[in-house]
C-alpha atoms as a PDB file:
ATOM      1  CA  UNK A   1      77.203 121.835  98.589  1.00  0.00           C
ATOM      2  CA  UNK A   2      75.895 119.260  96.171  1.00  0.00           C
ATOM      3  CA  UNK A   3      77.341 121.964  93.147  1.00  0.00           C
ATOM      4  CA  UNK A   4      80.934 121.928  94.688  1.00  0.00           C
ATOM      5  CA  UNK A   5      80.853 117.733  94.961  1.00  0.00           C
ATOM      6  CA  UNK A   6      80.065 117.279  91.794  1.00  0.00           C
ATOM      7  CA  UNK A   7      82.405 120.257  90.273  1.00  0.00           C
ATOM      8  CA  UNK A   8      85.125 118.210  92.204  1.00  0.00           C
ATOM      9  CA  UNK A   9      84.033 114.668  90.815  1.00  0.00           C
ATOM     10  CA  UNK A  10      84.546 116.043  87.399  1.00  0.00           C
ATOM     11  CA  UNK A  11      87.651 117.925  88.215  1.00  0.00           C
ATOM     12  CA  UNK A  12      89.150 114.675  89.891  1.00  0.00           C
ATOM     13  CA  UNK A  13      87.801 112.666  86.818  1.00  0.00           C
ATOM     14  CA  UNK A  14      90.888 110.624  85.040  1.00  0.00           C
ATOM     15  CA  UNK A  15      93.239 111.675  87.695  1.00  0.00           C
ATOM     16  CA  UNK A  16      94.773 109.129  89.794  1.00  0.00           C
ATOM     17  CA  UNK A  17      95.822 111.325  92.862  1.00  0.00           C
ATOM     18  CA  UNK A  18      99.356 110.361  94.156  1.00  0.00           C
ATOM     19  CA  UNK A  19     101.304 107.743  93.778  1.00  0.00           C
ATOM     20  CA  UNK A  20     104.472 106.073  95.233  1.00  0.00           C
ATOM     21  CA  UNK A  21     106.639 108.374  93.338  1.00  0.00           C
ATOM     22  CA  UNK A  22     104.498 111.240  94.401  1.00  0.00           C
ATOM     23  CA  UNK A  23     104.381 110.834  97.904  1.00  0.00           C
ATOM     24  CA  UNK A  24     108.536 110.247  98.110  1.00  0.00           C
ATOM     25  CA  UNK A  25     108.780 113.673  96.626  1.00  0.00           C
ATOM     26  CA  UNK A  26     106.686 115.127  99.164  1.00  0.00           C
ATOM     27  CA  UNK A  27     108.445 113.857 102.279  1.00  0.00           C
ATOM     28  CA  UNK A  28     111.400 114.627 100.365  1.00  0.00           C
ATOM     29  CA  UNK A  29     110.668 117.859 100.387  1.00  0.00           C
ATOM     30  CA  UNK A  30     109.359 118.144 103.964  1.00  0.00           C
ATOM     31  CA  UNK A  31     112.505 116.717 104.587  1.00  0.00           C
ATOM     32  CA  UNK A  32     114.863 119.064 102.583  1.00  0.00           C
ATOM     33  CA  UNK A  33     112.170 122.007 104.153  1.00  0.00           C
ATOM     34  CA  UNK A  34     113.067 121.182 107.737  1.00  0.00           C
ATOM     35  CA  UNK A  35     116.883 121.166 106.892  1.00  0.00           C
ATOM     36  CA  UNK A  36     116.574 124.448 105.497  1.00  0.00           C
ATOM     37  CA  UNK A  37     114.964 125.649 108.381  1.00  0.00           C
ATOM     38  CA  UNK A  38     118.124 125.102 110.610  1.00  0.00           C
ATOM     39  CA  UNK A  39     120.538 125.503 108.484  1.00  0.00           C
ATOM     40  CA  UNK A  40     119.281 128.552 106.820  1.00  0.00           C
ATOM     41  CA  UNK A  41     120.434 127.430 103.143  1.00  0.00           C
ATOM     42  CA  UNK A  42     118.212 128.816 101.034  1.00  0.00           C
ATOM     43  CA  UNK A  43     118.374 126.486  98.023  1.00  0.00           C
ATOM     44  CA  UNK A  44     116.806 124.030  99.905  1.00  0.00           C
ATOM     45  CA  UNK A  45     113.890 125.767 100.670  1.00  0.00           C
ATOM     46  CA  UNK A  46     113.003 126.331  96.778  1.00  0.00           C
ATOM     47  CA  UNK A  47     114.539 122.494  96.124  1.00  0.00           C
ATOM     48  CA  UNK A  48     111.659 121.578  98.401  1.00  0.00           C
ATOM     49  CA  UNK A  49     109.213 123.935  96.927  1.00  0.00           C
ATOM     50  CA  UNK A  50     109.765 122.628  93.267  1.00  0.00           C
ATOM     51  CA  UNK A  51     109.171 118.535  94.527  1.00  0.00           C
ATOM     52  CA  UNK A  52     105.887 119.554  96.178  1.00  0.00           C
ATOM     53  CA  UNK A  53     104.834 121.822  93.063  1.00  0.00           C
ATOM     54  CA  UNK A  54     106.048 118.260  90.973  1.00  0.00           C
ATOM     55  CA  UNK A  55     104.281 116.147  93.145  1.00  0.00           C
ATOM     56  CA  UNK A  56     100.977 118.557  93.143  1.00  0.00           C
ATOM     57  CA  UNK A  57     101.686 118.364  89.296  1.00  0.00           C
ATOM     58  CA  UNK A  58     101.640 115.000  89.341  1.00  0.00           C
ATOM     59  CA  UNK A  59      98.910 113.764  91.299  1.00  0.00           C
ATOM     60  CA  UNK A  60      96.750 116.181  89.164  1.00  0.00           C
ATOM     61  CA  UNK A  61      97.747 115.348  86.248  1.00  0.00           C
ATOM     62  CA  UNK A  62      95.364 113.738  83.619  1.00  0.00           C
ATOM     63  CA  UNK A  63      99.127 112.218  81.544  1.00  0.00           C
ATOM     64  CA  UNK A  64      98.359 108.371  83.175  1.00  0.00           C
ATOM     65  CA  UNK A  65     100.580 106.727  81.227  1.00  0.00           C
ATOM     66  CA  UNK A  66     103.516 108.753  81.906  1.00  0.00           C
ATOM     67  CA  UNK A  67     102.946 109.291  85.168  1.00  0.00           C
ATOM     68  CA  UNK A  68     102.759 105.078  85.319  1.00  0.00           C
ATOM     69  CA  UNK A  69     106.240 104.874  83.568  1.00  0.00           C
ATOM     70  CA  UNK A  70     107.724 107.612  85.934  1.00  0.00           C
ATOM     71  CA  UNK A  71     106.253 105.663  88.951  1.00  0.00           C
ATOM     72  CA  UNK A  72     107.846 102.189  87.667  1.00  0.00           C
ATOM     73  CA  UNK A  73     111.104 103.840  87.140  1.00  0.00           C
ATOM     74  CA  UNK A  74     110.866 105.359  90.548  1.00  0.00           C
ATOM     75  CA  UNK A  75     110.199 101.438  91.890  1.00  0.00           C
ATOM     76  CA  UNK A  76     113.053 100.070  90.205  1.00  0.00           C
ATOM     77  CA  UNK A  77     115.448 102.213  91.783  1.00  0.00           C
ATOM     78  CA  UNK A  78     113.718 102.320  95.154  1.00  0.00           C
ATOM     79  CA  UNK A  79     112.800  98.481  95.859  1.00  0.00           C
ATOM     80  CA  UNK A  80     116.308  97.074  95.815  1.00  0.00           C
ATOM     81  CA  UNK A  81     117.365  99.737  98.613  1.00  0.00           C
ATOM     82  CA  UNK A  82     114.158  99.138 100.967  1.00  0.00           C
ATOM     83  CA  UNK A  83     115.299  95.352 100.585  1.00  0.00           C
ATOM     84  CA  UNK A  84     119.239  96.302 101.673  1.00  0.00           C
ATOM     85  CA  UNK A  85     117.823  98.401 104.546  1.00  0.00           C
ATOM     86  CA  UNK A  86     115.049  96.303 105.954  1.00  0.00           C
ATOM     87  CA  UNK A  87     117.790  93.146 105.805  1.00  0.00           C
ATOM     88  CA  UNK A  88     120.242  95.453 107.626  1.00  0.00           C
ATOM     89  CA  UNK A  89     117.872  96.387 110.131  1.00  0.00           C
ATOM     90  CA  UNK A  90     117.219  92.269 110.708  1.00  0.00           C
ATOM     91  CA  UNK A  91     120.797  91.926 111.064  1.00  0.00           C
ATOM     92  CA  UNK A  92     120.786  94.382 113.520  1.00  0.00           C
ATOM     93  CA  UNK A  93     118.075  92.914 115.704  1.00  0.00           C
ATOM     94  CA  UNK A  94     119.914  89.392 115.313  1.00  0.00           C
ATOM     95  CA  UNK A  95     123.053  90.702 116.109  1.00  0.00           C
ATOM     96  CA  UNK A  96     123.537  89.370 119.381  1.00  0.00           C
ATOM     97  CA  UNK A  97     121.648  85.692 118.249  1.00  0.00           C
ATOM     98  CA  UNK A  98     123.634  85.110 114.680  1.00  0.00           C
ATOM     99  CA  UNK A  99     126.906  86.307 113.740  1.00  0.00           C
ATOM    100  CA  UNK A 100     126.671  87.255 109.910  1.00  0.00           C
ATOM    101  CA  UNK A 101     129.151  86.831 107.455  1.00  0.00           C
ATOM    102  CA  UNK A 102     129.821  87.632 103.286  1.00  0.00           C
ATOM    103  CA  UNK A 103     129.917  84.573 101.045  1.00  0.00           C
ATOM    104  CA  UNK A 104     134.087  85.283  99.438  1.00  0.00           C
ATOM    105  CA  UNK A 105     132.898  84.325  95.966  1.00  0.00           C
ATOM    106  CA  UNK A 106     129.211  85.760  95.708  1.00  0.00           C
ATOM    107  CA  UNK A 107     129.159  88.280  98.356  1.00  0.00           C
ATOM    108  CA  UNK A 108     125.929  87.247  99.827  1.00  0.00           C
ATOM    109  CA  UNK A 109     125.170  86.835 103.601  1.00  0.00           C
ATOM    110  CA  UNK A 110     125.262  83.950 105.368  1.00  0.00           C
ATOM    111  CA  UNK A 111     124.415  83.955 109.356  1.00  0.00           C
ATOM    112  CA  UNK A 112     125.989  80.991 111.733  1.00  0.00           C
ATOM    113  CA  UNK A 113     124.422  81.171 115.256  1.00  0.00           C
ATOM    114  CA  UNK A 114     126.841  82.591 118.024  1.00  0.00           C
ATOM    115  CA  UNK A 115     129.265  80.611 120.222  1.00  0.00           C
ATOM    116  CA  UNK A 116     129.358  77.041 118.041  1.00  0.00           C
ATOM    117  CA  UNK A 117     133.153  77.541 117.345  1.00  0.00           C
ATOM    118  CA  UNK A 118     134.929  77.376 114.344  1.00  0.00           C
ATOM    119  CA  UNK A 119     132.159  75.592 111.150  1.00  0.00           C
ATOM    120  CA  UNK A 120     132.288  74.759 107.420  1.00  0.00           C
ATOM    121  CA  UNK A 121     130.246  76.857 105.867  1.00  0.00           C
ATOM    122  CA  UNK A 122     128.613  75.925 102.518  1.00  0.00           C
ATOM    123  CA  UNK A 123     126.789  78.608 100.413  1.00  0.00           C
ATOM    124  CA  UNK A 124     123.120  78.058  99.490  1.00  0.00           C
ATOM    125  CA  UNK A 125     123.449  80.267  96.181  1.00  0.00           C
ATOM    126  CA  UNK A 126     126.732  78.957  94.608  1.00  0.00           C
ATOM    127  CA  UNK A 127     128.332  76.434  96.624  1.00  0.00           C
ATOM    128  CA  UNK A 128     131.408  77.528  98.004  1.00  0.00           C
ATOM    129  CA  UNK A 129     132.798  75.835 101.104  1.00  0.00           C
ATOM    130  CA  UNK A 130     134.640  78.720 103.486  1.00  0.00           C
ATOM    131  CA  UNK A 131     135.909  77.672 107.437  1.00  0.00           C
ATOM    132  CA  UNK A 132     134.491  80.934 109.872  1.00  0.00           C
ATOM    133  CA  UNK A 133     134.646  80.988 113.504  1.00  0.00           C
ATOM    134  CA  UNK A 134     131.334  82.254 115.363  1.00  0.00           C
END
């Protein structure tokens, strides 16, 4: 046993096993896997075979710099829509406490709580004064 552990030490040796990037292609493809399943497309099956072959590819891989700038690029796309969906999913929850509303001029949210009637609204991010009902 003590052979195989440290075989596997130096296999694993400069790899960094998987990373954000990694693991989003493997429930991606567990994802596009089950969908195959019931709808009996088989593209999907080998679209979900190629991301976990690409994720097994990269979490083995000994490339760390690459692999780093692929994971940053991957994190610039994919932090700005957890943001969008974990404020939605506030919104949601505050639905019935706050009634939301889009700035006109920046398009950012502003919330005004429920049943005060019809308030000025200033923005906090560029100032614009708009009348709303809540």
């Amino acid at each position: 046993m003590s052979k195989f552990k440290a075989w596997l030490y130096r296999f694993m040796a400069g790899r960094r096993g998987m990373d954000q990037f990694g693991m989003a292609l493997y429930v991606t493809g567990l994802v596009l896997y089950i969908l195959a399943l019931f709808t009996r497309f088989g593209i999907l099956n080998l679209l979900s075979l190629a991301m976990w072959i690409y994720a097994i590819y990269r979490a083995f891989s000994r490339n760390l710099v690459r692999r780093e700038k692929e994971n940053r690029w991957f994190l610039a796309k994919y932090q700005p829509l957890k943001r969008r969906v974990s404020q939605a999913w506030v919104r949601f929850k505050n639905r019935k406490v706050y009634k939301y509303y889009r700035c006109p001029k920046c398009k950012s949210w502003l919330k005004l709580p429920r049943h005060v009637g019809e308030k000025t609204v200033t923005c906090g991010k560029c100032g614009a004064t708009f009348t709303k009902k809540a």
